[in-house]
Protein backbone atom coordinates (compact mmCIF):
# COMPACT_ATOMS: atom_id res chain seq x y z
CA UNK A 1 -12.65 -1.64 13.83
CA UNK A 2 -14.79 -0.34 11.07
CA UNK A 3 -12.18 0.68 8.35
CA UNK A 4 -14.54 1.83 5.71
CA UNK A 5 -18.49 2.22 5.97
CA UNK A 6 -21.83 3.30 3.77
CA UNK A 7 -25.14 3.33 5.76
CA UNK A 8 -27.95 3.64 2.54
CA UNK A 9 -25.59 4.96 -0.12
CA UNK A 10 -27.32 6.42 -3.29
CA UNK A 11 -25.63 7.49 -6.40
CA UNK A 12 -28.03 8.95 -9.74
CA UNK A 13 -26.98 10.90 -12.97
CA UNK A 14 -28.90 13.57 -14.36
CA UNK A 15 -29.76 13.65 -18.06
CA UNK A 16 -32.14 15.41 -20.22
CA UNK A 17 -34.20 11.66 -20.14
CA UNK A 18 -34.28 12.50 -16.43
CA UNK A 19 -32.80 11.02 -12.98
CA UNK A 20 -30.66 7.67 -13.36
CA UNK A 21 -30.46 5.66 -10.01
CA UNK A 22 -27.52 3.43 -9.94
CA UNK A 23 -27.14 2.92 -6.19
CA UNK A 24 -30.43 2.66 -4.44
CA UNK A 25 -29.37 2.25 -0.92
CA UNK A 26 -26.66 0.41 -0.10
CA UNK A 27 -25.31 -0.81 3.49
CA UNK A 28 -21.60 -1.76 3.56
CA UNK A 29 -19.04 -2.31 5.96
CA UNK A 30 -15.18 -2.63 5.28
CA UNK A 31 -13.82 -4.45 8.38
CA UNK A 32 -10.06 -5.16 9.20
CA UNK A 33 -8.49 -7.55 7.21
CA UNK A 34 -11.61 -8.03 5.79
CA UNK A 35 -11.36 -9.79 2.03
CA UNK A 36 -14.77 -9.11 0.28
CA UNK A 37 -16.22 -9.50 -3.47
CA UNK A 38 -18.88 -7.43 -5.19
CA UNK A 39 -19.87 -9.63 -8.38
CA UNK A 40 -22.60 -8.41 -10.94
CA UNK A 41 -22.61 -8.09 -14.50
CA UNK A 42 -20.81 -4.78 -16.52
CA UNK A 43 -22.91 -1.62 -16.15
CA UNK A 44 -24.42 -2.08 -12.54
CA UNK A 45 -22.74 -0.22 -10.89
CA UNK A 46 -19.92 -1.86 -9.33
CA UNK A 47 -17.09 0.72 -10.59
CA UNK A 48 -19.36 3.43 -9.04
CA UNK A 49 -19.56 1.61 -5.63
CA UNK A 50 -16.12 0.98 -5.69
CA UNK A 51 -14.96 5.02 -6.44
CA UNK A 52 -17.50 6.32 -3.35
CA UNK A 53 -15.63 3.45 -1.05
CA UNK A 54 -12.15 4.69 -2.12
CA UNK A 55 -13.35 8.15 -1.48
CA UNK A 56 -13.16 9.24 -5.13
CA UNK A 57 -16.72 9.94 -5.62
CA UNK A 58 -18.79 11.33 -3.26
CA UNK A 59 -22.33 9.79 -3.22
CA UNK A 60 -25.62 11.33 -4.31
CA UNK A 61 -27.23 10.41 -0.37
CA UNK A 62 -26.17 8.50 2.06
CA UNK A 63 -23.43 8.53 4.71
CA UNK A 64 -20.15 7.33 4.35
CA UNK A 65 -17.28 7.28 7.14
CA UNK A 66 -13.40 6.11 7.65
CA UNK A 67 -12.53 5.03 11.38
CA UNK A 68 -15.72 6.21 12.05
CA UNK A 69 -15.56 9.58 10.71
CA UNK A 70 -17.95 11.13 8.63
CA UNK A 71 -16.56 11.90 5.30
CA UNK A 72 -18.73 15.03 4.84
CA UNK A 73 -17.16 16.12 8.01
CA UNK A 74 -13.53 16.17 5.98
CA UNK A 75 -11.89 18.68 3.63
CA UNK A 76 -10.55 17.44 -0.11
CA UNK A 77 -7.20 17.56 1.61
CA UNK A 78 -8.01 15.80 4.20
CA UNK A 79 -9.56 13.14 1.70
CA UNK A 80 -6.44 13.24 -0.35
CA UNK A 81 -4.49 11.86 2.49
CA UNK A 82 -6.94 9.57 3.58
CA UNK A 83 -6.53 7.95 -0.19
CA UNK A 84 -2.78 8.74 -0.22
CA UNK A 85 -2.16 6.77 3.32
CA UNK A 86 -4.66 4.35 3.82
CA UNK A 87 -6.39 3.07 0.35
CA UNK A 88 -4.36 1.42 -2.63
CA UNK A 89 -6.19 1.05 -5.49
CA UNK A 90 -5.88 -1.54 -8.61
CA UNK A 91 -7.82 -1.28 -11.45
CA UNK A 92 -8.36 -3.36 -14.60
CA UNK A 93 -5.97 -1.57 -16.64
CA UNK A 94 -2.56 -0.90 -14.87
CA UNK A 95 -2.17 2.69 -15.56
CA UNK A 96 1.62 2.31 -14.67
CA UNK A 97 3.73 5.55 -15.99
CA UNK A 98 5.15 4.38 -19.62
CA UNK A 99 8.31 6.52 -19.28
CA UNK A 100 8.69 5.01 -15.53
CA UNK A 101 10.61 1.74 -14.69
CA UNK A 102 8.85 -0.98 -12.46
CA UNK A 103 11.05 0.13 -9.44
CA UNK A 104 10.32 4.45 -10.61
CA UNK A 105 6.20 3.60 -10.62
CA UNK A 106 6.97 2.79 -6.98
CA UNK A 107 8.62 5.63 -5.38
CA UNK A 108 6.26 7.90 -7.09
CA UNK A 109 3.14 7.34 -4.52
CA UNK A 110 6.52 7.13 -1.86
CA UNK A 111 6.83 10.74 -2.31
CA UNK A 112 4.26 11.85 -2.21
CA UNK A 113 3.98 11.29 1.54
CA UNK A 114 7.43 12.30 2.37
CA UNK A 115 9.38 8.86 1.70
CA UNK A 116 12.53 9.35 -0.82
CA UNK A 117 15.68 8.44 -1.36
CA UNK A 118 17.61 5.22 -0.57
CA UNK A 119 14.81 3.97 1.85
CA UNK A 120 12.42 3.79 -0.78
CA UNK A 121 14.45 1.76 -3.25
CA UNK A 122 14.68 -0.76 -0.75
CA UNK A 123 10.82 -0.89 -0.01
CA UNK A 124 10.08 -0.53 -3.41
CA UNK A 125 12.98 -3.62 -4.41
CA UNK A 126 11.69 -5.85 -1.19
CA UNK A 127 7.85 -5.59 -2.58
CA UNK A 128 8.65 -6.67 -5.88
CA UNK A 129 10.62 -9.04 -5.00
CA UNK A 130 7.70 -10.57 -2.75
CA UNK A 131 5.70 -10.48 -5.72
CA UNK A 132 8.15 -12.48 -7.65
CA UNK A 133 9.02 -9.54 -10.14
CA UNK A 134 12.23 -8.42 -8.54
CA UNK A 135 14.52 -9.01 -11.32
CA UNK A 136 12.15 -6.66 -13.81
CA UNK A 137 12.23 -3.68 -11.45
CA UNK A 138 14.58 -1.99 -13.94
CA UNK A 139 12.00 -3.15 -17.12
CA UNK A 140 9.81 -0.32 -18.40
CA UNK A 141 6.45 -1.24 -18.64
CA UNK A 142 6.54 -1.99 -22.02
CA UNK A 143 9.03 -4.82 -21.50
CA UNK A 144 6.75 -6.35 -19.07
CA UNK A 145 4.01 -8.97 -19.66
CA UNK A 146 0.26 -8.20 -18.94
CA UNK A 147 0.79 -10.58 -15.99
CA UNK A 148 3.95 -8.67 -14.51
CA UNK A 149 2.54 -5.11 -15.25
CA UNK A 150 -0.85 -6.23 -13.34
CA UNK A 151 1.68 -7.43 -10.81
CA UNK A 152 3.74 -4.19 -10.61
CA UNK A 153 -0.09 -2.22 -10.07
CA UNK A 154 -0.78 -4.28 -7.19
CA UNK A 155 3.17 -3.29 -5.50
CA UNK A 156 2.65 0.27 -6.58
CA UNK A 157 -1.24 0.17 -4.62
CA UNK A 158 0.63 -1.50 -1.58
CA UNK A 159 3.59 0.63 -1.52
CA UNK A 160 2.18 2.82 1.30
CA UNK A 161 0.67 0.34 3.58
CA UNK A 162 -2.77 0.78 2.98
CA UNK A 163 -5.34 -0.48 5.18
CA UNK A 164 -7.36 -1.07 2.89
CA UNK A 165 -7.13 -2.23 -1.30
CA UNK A 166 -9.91 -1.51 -3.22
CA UNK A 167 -9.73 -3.93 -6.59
CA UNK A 168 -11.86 -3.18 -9.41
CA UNK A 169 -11.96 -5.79 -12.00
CA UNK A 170 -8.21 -6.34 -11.59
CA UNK A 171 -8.21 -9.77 -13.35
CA UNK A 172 -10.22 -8.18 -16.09
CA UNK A 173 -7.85 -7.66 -18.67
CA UNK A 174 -5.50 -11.43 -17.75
CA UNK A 175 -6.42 -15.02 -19.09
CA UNK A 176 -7.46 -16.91 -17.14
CA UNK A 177 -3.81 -18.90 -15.62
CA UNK A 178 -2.66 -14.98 -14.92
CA UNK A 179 -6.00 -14.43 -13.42
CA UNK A 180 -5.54 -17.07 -11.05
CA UNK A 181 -1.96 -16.50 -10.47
CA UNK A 182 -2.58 -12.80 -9.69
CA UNK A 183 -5.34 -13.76 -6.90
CA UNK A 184 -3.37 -16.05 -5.32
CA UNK A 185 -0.30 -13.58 -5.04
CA UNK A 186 -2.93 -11.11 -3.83
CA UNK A 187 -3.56 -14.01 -0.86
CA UNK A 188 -1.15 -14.28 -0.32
CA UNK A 189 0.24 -11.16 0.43
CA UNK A 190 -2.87 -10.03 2.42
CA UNK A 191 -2.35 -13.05 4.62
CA UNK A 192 1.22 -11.82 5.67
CA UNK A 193 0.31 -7.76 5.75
CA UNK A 194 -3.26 -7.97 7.41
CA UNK A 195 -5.19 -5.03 5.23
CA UNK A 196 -8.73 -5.15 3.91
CA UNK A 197 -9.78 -6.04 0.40
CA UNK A 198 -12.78 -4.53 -1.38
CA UNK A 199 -12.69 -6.93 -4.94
CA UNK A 200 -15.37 -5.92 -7.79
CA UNK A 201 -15.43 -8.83 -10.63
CA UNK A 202 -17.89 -10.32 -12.52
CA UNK A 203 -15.97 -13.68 -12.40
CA UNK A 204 -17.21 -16.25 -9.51
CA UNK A 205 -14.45 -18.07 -9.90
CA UNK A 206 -12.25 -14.85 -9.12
CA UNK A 207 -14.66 -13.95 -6.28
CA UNK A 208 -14.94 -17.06 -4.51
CA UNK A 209 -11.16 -16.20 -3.06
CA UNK A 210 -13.07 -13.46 -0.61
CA UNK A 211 -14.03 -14.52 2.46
CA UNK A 212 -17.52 -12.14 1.48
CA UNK A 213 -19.29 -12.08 -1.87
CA UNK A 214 -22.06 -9.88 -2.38
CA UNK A 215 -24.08 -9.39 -5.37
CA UNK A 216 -24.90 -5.73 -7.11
CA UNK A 217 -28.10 -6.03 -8.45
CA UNK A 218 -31.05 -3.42 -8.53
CA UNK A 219 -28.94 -0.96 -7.28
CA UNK A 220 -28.42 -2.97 -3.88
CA UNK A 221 -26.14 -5.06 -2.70
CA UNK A 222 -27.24 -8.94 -1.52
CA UNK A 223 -25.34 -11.19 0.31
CA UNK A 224 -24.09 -14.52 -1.37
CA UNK A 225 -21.88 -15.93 0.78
């Protein structure tokens, strides 16, 4: 089934210099348990692509759909829980809650569809532990390495069993042995929980773990592999 899918997206900005065109008609389609790459260099477009898939940005023209439904068709609510349900997102930067603990960043998105209380802990305390950060589930962010708190983004995204992760330079802001070590935990952990994976970089190396890479250039995307 066709999770996620774009038939001739188009995004543009206004400005007083006139119309900018970053998406000029892209195709995509987000399969399950498909694991694909979007590589191109900074500034074109990728983060842009990335927000309209996760259904944070609508596009300019085009059609987009989940499960086959168009997205114009659907209210912000309905949106809301389509992101809150079905699509984790990581980003470069972990935006995890300073004041939060490891285990706290993780029942947040819990509760907010209706999961509290002792069952949570325990999801929240099995995923971490998966990820091989159980024992700093009680460490504020702070306390964590960039390594663990890119770790603890990637639980909190997969938290809710999404059927789909969209990644946006994740390994942006690692070296390159946490790079590595965060893609293969990401593997990993797709192999045993079957969801899609939508991965923007402008790494190769970090791209050539998909099982798709496409490349953003001209606006458009172009198969590589």
């Amino acid at each position: 089934m066709n999770l996620i899918e774009g038939k001739n997206l188009w995004k543009w900005y206004l400005s007083p210099e006139g119309r900018l065109d970053v998406l000029r008609g892209v195709d995509i389609v987000v399969g399950e348990n498909d694991f694909i790459a979007i590589v191109g260099a900074s500034g074109v477009g990728k983060s842009t692509l990335l927000h309209i898939l996760g259904f944070l940005d609508p596009p300019s023209d085009g059609e987009l759909f989940f499960a086959g439904k168009p997205a114009k068709d659907l209210s912000p609510d309905a949106l809301a829980e389509i992101r809150a349900k079905n699509i984790g997102f990581v980003f470069q930067f972990h935006h995890l809650l300073p004041e939060f603990t490891a285990l706290e960043n993780l029942l947040i998105p819990q509760m907010i569809v209706g999961r509290n209380g002792a069952e949570a802990k325990k999801k929240a305390r099995q995923l971490l532990d998966s990820l091989g950060i159980g024992e700093r589930a009680d460490h504020l962010p702070a306390q964590l390495s960039g390594g663990e708190q890119q770790r603890v983004a990637l639980a909190r995204a997969l938290i809710n069993d999404p059927a789909v992760l969209i990644a946006d330079e994740p390994t942006g802001n690692l070296d390159d042995d946490n790079s590595h070590k965060f893609m293969q935990i990401l593997a990993e952990i797709r192999a045993r929980r079957n969801f899609a994976v939508v991965l923007a970089t402008h790494n190769m190396e970090i791209a050539d773990y998909a099982e798709k890479i496409f490349r953003l250039r001209g606006g458009k995307l172009h198969p590589i592999k």
